[in-house]
C-alpha atoms as a PDB file:
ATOM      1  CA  UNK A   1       0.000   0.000   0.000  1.00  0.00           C
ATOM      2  CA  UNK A   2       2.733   2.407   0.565  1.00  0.00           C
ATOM      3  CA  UNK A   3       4.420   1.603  -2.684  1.00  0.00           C
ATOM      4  CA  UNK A   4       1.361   2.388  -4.243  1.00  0.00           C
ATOM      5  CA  UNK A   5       0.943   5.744  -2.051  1.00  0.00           C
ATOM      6  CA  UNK A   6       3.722   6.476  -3.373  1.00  0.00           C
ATOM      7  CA  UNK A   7       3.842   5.511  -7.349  1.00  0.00           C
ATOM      8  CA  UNK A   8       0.274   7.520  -6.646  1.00  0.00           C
ATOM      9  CA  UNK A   9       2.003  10.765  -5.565  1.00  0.00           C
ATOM     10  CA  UNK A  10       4.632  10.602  -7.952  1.00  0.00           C
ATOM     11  CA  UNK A  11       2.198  10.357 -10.544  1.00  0.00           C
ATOM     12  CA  UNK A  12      -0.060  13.600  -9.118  1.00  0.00           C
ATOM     13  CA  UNK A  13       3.547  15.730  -8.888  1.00  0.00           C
ATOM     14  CA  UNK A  14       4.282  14.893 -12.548  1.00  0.00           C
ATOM     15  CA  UNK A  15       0.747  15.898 -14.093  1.00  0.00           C
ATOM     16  CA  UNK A  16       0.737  18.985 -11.870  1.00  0.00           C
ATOM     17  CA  UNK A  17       4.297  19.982 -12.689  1.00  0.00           C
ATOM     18  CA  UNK A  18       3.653  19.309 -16.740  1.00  0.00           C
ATOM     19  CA  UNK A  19       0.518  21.380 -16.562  1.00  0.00           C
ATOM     20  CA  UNK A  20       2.174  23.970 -14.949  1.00  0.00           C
ATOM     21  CA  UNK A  21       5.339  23.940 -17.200  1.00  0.00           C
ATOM     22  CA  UNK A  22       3.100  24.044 -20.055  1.00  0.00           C
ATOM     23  CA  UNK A  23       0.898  27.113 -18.609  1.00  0.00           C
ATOM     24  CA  UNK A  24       4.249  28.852 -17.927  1.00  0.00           C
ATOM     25  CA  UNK A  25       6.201  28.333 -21.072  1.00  0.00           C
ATOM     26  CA  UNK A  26       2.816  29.216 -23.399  1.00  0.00           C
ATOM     27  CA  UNK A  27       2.563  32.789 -20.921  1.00  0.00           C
ATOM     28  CA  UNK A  28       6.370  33.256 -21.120  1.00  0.00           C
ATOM     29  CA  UNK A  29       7.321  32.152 -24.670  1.00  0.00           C
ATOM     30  CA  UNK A  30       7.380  35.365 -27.288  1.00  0.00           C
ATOM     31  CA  UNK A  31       5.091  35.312 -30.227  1.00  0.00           C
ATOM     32  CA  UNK A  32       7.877  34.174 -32.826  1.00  0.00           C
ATOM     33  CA  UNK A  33       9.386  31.316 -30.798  1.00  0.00           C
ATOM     34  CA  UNK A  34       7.296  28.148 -29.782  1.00  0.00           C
ATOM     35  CA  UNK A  35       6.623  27.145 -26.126  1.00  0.00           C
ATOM     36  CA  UNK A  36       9.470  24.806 -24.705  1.00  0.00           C
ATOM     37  CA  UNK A  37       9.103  23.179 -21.031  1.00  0.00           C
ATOM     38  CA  UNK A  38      13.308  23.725 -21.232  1.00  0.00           C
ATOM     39  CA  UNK A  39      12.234  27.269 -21.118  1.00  0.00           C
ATOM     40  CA  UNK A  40      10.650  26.950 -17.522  1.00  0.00           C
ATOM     41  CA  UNK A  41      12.897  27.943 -14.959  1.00  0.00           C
ATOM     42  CA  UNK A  42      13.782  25.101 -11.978  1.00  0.00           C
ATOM     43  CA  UNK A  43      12.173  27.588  -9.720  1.00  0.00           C
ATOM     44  CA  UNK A  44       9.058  27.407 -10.961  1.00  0.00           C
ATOM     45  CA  UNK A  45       9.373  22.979 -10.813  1.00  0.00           C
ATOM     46  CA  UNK A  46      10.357  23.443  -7.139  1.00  0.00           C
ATOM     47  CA  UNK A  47       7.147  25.588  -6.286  1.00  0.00           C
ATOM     48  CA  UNK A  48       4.764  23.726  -8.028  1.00  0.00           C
ATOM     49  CA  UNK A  49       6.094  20.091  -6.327  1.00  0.00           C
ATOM     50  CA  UNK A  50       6.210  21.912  -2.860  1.00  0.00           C
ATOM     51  CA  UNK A  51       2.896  23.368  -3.161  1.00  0.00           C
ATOM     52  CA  UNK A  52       1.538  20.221  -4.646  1.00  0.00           C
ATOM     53  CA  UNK A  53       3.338  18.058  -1.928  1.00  0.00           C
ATOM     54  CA  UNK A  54       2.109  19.791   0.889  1.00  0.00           C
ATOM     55  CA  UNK A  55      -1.527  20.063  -0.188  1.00  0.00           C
ATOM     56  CA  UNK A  56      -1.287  15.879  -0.476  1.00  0.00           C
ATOM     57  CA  UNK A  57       0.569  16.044   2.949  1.00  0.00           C
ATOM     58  CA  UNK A  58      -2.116  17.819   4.163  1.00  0.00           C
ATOM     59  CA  UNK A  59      -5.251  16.489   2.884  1.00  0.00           C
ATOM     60  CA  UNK A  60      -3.413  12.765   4.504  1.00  0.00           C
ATOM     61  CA  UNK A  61      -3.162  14.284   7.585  1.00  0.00           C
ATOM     62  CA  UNK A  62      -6.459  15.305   7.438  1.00  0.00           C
ATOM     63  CA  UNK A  63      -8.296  11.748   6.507  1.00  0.00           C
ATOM     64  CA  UNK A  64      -5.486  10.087   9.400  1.00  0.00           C
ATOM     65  CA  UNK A  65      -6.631  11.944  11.991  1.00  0.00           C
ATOM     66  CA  UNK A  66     -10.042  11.456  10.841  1.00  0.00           C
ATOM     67  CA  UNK A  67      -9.578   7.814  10.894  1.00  0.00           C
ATOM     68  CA  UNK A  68      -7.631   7.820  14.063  1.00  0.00           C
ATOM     69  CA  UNK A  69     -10.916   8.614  15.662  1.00  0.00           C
ATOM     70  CA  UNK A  70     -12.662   4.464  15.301  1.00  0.00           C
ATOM     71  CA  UNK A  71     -15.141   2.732  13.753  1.00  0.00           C
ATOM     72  CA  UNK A  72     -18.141   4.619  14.313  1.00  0.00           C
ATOM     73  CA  UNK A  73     -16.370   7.687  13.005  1.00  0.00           C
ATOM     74  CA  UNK A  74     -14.966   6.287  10.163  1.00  0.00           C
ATOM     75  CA  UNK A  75     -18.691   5.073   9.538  1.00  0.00           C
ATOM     76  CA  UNK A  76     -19.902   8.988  10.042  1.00  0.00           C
ATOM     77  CA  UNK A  77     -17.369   9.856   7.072  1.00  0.00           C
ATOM     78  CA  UNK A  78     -18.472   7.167   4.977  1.00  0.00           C
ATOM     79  CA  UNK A  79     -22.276   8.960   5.481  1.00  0.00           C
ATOM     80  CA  UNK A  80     -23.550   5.399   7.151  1.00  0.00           C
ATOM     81  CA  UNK A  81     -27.267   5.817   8.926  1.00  0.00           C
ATOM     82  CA  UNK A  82     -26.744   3.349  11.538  1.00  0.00           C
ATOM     83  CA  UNK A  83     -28.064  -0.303  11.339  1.00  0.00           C
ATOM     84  CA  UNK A  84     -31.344  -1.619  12.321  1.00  0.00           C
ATOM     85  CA  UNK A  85     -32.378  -4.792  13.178  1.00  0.00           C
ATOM     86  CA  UNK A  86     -35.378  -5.245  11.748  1.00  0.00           C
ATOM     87  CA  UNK A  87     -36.586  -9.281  12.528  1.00  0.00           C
END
């Protein structure tokens, strides 16, 4: 599971970082040259897996402590109503 965690966040930091590369180098490129992700500079790569890193961190953090808190509130999360026992 963590392998997968991670593969998983790899994944998200790649797809963020090439859609941000992209945005940046079509904004930043001048009308007679084409957009090039060489032309984005490292510090843009850096702030764009930082941010994207610590909003994953986060949200984990988040949905831990939530599930640090049992059964019944895991069941809350997952919107259960409770079980009858209907005979």
């Amino acid at each position: 599971m963590v392998l997968l965690f991670a593969l998983s966040v790899i994944a998200i930091v790649l797809a963020v970082n090439v859609v941000v590369g992209t945005v940046y180098a079509i904004a930043d490129a001048p009308e007679s040259a084409a957009p090039s992700l060489a032309s984005v500079p490292r510090s843009v790569w850096t702030a764009s897996t930082v941010v994207t890193l610590g909003i994953i961190f986060v949200v984990s953090l988040v949905n831990i402590v939530g599930l640090a808190g049992g059964g019944a509130k895991v069941a809350k999360m997952m919107a259960d109503e409770g079980i009858t026992l209907d005979k």
